[in-house]
C-alpha atoms as a PDB file:
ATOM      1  CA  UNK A   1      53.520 -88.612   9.117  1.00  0.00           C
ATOM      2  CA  UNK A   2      54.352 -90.104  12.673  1.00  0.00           C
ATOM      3  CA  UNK A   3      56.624 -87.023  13.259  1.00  0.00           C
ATOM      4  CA  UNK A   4      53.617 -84.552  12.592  1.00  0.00           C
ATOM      5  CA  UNK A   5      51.795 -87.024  14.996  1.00  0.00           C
ATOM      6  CA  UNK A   6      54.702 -86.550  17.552  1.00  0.00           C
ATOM      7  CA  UNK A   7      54.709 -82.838  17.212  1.00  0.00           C
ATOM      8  CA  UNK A   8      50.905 -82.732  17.927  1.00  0.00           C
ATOM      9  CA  UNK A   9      51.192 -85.049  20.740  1.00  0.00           C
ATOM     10  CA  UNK A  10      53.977 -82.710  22.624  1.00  0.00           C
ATOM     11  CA  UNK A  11      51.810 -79.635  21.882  1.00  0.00           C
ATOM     12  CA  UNK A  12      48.718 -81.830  23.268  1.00  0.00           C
ATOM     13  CA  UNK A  13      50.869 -82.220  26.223  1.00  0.00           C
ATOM     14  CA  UNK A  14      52.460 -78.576  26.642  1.00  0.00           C
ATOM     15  CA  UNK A  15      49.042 -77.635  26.517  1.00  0.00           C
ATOM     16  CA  UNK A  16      47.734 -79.991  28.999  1.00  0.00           C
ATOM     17  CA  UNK A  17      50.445 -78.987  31.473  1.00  0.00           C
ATOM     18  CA  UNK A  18      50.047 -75.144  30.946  1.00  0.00           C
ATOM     19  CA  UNK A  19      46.200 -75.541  31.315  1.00  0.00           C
ATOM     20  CA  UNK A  20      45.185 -74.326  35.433  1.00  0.00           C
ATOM     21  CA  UNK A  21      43.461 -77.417  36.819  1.00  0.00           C
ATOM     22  CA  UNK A  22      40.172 -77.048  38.251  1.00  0.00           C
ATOM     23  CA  UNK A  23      41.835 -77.444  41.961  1.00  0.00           C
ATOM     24  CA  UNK A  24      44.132 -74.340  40.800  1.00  0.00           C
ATOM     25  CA  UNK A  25      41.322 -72.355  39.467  1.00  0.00           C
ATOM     26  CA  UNK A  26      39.128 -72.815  42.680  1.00  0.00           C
ATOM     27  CA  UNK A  27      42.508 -71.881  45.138  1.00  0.00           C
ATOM     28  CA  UNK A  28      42.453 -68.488  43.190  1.00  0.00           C
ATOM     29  CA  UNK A  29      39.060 -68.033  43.826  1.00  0.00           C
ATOM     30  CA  UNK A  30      39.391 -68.770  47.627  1.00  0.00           C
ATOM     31  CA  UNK A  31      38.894 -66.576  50.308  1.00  0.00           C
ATOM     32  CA  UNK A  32      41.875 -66.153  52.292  1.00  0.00           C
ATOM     33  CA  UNK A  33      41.555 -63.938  55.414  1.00  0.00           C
ATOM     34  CA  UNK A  34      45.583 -63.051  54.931  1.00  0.00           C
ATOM     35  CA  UNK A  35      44.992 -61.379  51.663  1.00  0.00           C
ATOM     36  CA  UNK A  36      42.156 -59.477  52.613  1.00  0.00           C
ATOM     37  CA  UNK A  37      43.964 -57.896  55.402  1.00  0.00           C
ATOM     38  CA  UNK A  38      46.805 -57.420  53.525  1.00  0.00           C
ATOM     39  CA  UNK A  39      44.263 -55.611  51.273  1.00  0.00           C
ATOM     40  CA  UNK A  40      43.367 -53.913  54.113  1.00  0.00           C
ATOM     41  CA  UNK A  41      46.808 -52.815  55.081  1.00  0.00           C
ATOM     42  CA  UNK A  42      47.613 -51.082  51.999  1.00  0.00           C
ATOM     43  CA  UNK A  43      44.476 -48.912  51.651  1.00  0.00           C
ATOM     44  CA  UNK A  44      45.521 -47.842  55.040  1.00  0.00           C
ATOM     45  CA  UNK A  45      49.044 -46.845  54.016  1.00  0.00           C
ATOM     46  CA  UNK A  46      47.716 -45.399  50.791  1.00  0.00           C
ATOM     47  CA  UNK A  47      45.328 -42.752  52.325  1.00  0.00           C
ATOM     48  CA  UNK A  48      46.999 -42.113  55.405  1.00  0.00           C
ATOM     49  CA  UNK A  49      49.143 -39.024  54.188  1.00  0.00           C
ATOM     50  CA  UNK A  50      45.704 -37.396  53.146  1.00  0.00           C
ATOM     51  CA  UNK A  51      44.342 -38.513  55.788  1.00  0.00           C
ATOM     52  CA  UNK A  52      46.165 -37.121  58.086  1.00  0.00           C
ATOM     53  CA  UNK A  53      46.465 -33.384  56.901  1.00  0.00           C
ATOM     54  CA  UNK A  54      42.562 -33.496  56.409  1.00  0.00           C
ATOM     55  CA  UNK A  55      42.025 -35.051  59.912  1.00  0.00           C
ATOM     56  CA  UNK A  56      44.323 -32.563  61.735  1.00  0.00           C
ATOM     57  CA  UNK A  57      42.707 -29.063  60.199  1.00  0.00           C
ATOM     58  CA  UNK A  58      38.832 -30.867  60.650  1.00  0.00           C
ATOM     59  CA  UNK A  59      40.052 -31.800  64.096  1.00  0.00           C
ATOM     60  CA  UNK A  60      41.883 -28.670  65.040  1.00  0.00           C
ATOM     61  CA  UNK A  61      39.235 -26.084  63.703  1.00  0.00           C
ATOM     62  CA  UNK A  62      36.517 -28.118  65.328  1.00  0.00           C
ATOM     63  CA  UNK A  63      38.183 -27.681  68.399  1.00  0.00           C
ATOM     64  CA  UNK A  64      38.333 -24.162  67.738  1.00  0.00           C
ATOM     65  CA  UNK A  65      34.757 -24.507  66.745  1.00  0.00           C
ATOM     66  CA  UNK A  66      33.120 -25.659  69.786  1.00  0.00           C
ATOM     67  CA  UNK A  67      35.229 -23.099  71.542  1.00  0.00           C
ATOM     68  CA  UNK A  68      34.693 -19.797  70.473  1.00  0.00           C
ATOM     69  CA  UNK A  69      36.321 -18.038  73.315  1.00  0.00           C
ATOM     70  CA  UNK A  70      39.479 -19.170  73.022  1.00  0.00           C
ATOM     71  CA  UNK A  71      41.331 -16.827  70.335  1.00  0.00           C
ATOM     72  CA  UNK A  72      38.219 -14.349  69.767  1.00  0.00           C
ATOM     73  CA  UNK A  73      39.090 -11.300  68.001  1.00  0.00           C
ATOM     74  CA  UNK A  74      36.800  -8.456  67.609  1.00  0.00           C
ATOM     75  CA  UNK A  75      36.442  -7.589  63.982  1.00  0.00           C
ATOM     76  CA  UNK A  76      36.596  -4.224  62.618  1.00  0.00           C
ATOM     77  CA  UNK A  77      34.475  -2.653  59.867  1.00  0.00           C
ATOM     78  CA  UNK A  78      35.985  -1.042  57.094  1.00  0.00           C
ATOM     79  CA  UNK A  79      33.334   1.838  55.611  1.00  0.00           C
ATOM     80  CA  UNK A  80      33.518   3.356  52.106  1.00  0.00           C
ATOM     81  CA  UNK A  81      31.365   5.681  50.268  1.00  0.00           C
ATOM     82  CA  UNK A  82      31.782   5.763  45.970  1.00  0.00           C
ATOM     83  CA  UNK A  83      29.092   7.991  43.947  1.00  0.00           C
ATOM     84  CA  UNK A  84      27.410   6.095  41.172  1.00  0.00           C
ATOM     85  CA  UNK A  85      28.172   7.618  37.849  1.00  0.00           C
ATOM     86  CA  UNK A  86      24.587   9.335  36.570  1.00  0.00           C
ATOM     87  CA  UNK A  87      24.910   6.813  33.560  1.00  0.00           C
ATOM     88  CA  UNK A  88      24.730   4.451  35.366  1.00  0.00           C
ATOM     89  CA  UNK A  89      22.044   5.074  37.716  1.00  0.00           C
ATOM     90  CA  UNK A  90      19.666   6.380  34.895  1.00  0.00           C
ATOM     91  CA  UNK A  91      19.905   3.186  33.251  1.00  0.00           C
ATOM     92  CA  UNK A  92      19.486   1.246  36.521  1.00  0.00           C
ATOM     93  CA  UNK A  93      16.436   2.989  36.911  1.00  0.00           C
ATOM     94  CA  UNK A  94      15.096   1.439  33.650  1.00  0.00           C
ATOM     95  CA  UNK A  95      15.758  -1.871  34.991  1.00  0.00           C
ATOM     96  CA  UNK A  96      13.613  -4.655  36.992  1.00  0.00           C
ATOM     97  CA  UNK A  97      17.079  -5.774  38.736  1.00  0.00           C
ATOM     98  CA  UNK A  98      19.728  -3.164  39.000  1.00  0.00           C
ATOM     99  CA  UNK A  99      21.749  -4.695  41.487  1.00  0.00           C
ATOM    100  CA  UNK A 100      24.223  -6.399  38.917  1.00  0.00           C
ATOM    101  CA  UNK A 101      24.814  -3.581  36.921  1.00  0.00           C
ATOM    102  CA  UNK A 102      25.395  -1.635  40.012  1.00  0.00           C
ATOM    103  CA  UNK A 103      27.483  -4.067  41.469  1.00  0.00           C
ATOM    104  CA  UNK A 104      29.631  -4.437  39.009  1.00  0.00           C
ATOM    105  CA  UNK A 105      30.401  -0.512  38.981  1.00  0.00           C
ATOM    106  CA  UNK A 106      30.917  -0.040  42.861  1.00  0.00           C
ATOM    107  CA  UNK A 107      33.858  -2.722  41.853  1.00  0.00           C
ATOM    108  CA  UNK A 108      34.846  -0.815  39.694  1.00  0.00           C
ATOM    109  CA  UNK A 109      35.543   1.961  41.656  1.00  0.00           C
ATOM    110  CA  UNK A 110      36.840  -0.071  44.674  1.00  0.00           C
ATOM    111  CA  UNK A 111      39.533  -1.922  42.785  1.00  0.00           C
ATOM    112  CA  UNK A 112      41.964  -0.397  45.611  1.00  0.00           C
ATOM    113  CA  UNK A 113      39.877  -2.109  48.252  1.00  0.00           C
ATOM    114  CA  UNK A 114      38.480  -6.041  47.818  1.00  0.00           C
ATOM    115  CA  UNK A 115      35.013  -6.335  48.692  1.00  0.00           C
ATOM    116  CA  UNK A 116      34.418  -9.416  51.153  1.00  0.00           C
ATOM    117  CA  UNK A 117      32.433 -12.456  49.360  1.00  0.00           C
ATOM    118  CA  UNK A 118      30.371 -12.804  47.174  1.00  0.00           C
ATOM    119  CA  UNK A 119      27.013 -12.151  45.406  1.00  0.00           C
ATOM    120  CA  UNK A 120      24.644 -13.534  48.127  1.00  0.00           C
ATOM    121  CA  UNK A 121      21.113 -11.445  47.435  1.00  0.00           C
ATOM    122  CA  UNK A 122      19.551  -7.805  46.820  1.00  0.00           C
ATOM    123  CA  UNK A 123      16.688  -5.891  47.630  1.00  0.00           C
ATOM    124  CA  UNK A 124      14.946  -2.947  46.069  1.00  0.00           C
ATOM    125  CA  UNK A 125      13.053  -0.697  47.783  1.00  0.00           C
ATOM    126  CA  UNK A 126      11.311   2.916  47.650  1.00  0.00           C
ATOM    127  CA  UNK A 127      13.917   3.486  44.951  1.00  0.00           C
ATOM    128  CA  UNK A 128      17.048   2.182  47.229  1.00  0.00           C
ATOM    129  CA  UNK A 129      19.046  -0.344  45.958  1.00  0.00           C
ATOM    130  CA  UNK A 130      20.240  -3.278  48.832  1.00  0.00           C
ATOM    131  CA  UNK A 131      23.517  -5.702  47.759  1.00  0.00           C
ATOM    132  CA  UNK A 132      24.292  -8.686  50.178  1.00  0.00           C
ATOM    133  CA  UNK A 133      27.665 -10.287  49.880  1.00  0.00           C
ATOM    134  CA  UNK A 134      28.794 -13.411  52.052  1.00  0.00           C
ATOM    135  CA  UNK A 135      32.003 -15.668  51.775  1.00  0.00           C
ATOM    136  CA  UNK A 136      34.524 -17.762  54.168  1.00  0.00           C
ATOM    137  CA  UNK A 137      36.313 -14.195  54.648  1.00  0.00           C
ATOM    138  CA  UNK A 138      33.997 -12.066  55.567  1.00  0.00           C
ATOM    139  CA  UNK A 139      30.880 -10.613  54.103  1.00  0.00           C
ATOM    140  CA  UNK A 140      29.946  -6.905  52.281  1.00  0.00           C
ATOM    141  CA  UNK A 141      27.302  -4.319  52.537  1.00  0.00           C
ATOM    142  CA  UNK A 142      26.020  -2.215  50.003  1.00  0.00           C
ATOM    143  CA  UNK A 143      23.435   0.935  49.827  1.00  0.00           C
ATOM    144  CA  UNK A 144      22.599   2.833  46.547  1.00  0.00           C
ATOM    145  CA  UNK A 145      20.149   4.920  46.791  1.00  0.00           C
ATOM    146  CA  UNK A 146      18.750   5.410  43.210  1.00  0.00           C
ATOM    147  CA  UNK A 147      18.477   9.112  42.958  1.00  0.00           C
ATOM    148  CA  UNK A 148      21.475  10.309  44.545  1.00  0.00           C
ATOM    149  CA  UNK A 149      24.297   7.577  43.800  1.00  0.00           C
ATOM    150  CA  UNK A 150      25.853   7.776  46.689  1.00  0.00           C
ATOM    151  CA  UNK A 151      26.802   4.068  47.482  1.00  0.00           C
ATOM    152  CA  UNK A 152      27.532   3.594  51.330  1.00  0.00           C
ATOM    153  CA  UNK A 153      29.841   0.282  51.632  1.00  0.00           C
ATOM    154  CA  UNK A 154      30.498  -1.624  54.633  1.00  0.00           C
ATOM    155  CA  UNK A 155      33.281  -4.269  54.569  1.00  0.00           C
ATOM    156  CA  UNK A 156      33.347  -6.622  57.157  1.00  0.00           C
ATOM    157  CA  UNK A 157      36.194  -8.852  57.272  1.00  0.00           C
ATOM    158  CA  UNK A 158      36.487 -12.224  59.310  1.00  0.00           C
ATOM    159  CA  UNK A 159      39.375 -13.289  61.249  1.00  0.00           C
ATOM    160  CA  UNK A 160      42.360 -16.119  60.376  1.00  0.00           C
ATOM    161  CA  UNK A 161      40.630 -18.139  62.916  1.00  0.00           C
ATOM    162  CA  UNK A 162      36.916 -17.483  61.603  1.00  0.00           C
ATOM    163  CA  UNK A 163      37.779 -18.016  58.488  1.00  0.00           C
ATOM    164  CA  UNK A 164      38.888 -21.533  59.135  1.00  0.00           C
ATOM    165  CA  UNK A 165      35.884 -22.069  61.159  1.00  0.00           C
ATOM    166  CA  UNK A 166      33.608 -21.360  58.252  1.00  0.00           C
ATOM    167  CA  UNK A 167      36.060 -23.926  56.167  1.00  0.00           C
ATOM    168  CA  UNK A 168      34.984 -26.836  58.684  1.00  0.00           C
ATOM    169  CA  UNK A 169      31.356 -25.705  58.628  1.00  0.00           C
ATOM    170  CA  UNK A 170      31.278 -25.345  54.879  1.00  0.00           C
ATOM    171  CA  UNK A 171      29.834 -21.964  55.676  1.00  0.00           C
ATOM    172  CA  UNK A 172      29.686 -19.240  52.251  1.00  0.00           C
ATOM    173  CA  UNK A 173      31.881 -21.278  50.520  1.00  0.00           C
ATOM    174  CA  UNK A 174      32.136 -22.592  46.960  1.00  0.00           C
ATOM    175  CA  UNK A 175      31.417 -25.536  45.236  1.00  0.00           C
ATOM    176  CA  UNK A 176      35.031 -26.728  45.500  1.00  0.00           C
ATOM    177  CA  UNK A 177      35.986 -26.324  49.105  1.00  0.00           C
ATOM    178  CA  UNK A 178      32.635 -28.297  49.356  1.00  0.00           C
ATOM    179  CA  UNK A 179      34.133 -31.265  47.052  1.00  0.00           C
ATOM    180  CA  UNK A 180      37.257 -31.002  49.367  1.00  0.00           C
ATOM    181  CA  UNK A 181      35.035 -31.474  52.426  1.00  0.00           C
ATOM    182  CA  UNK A 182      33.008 -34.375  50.968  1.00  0.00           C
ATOM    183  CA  UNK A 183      36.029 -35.991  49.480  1.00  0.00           C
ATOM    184  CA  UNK A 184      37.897 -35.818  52.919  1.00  0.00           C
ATOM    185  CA  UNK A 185      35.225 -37.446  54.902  1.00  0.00           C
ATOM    186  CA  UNK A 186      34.804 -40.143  52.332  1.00  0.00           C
ATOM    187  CA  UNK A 187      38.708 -41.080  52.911  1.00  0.00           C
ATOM    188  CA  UNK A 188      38.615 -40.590  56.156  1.00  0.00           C
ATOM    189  CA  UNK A 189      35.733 -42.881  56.771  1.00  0.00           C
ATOM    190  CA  UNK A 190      37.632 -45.287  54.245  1.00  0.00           C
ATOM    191  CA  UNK A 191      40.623 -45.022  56.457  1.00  0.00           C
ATOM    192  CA  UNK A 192      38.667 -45.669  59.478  1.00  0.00           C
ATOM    193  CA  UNK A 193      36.536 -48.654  58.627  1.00  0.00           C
ATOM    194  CA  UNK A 194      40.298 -50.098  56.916  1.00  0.00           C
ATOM    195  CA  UNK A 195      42.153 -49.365  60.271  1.00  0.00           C
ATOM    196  CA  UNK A 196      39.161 -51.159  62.164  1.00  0.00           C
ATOM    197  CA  UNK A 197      39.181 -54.557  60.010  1.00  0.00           C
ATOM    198  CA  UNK A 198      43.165 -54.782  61.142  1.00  0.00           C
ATOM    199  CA  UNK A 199      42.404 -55.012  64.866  1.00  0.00           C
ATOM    200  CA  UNK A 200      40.135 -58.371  64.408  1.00  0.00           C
ATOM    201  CA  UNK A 201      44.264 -59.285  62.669  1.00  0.00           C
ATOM    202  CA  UNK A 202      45.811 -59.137  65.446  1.00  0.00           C
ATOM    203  CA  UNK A 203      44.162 -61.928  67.760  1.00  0.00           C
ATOM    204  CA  UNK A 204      45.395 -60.863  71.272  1.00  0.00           C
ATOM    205  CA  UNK A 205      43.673 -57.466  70.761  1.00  0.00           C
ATOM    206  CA  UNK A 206      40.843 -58.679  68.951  1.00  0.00           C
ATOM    207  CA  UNK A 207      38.872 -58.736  72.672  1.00  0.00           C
ATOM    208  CA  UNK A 208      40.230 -55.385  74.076  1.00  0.00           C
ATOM    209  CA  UNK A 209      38.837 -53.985  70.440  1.00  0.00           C
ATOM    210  CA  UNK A 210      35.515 -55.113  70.724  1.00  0.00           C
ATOM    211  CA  UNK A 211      35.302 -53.706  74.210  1.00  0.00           C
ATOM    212  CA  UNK A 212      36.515 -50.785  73.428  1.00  0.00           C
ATOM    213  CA  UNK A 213      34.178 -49.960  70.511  1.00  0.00           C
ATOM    214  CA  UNK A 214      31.360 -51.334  72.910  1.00  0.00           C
ATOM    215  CA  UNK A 215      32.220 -48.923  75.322  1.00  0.00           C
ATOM    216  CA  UNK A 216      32.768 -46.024  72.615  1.00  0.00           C
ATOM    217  CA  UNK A 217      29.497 -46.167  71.692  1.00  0.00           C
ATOM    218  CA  UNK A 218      27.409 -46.360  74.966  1.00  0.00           C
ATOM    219  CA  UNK A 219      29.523 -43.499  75.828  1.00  0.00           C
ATOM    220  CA  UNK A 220      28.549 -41.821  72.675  1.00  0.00           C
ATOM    221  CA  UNK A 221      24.730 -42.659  72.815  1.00  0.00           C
ATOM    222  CA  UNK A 222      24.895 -41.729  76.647  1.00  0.00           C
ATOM    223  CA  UNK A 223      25.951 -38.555  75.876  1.00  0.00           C
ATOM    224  CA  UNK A 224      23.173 -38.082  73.238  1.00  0.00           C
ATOM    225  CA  UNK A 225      20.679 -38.647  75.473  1.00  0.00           C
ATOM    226  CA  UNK A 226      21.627 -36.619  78.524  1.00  0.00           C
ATOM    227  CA  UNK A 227      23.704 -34.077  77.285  1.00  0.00           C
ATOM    228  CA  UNK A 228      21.694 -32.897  74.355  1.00  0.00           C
ATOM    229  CA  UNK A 229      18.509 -30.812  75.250  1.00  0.00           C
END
């Protein structure tokens, strides 16, 4: 009996000493200004490789962007004519919206040459059929008139550099360049706000920081007001 006693008592004890005082608990729960720029530190190291590739195309077609002169490159029109089989048109006829139907065929006899974009909008009118096709690469028009099939096809292709321009603008692009856009200024703001919080770390620049985001943004809201019209 006063063994069992003694083996409760030492687990009483083991347990006592394992148990986190309150002190410990409430040190945990602290707020310590080294963690949270530790913190800080490695969300910084963590999205700085994406970061950086997103940063330098946003950057570097924006520059291109805002100077369209630069690298401008005329573009040249590529013009084909296909005849509409009379199947076809006679059942496009029957419809209220031909232009998918006939769409579909004028790819099929273009598989040699891509059309640029795509399906952006149509028009019908006094029997003549209108197709509108945009994307990042260039954009595509197409003329059926109904009663002779003769589809006149005009291909107009964008340059390397245009094409990246629309990437930056998010210009006749899909739903997943358009994730990629939103997902890169997310980080990048992430990155930016992280890469802030470690200046007020380092206490000798803490000053020169402030003044320099001070100065940042009258420059900024300066420029708003007398340079925009």
């Amino acid at each position: 009996m006063t063994r069992k006693r003694n083996q409760q008592s030492i687990h009483a004890e083991e347990a006592r000493l394992h148990k986190p005082s309150t002190q410990a608990i409430l040190h945990r729960l602290t707020f310590r200004k080294s963690d949270f720029y530790r913190n800080a530190r490695h969300v910084h190291a963590w999205l700085s490789a994406f970061a950086f590739l997103a940063l330098t195309f946003f950057a570097g077609t924006g520059l291109l962007l805002n100077n369209p002169n630069w690298f401008a490159t005329p573009s040249k029109n590529i013009n084909i004519q296909v005849t509409i089989p009379s199947t076809v048109l006679t059942q496009a006829k029957t419809l209220e919206n031909p232009a998918p139907l006939l769409l579909d065929t004028v790819r099929e006899l273009t598989k040699s040459q891509t059309l640029a974009g795509a399906f952006k909008s149509s028009d019908l009118v006094d029997g003549e059929v209108d197709i509108r096709l945009e994307g990042a690469k260039g954009h595509t028009d197409i003329t059926i008139p109904l009663d002779t099939g003769l589809a006149d096809i005009t291909i107009t292709p964008e340059s390397t550099l245009d094409t990246l321009k629309n990437l930056h603008k998010g210009k006749h692009v899909g739903s997943l360049w358009k994730w990629v856009i939103d997902i890169s200024a997310i980080i990048i703001l992430i990155l930016s706000c992280a890469g802030y919080v470690l200046f007020f770390s380092l206490r000798k620049r803490k000053t020169i920081s402030l003044w320099l985001t001070g100065l940042c943004f009258v420059t900024l809201i300066s420029a708003f007001i007398w340079g925009v019209v």
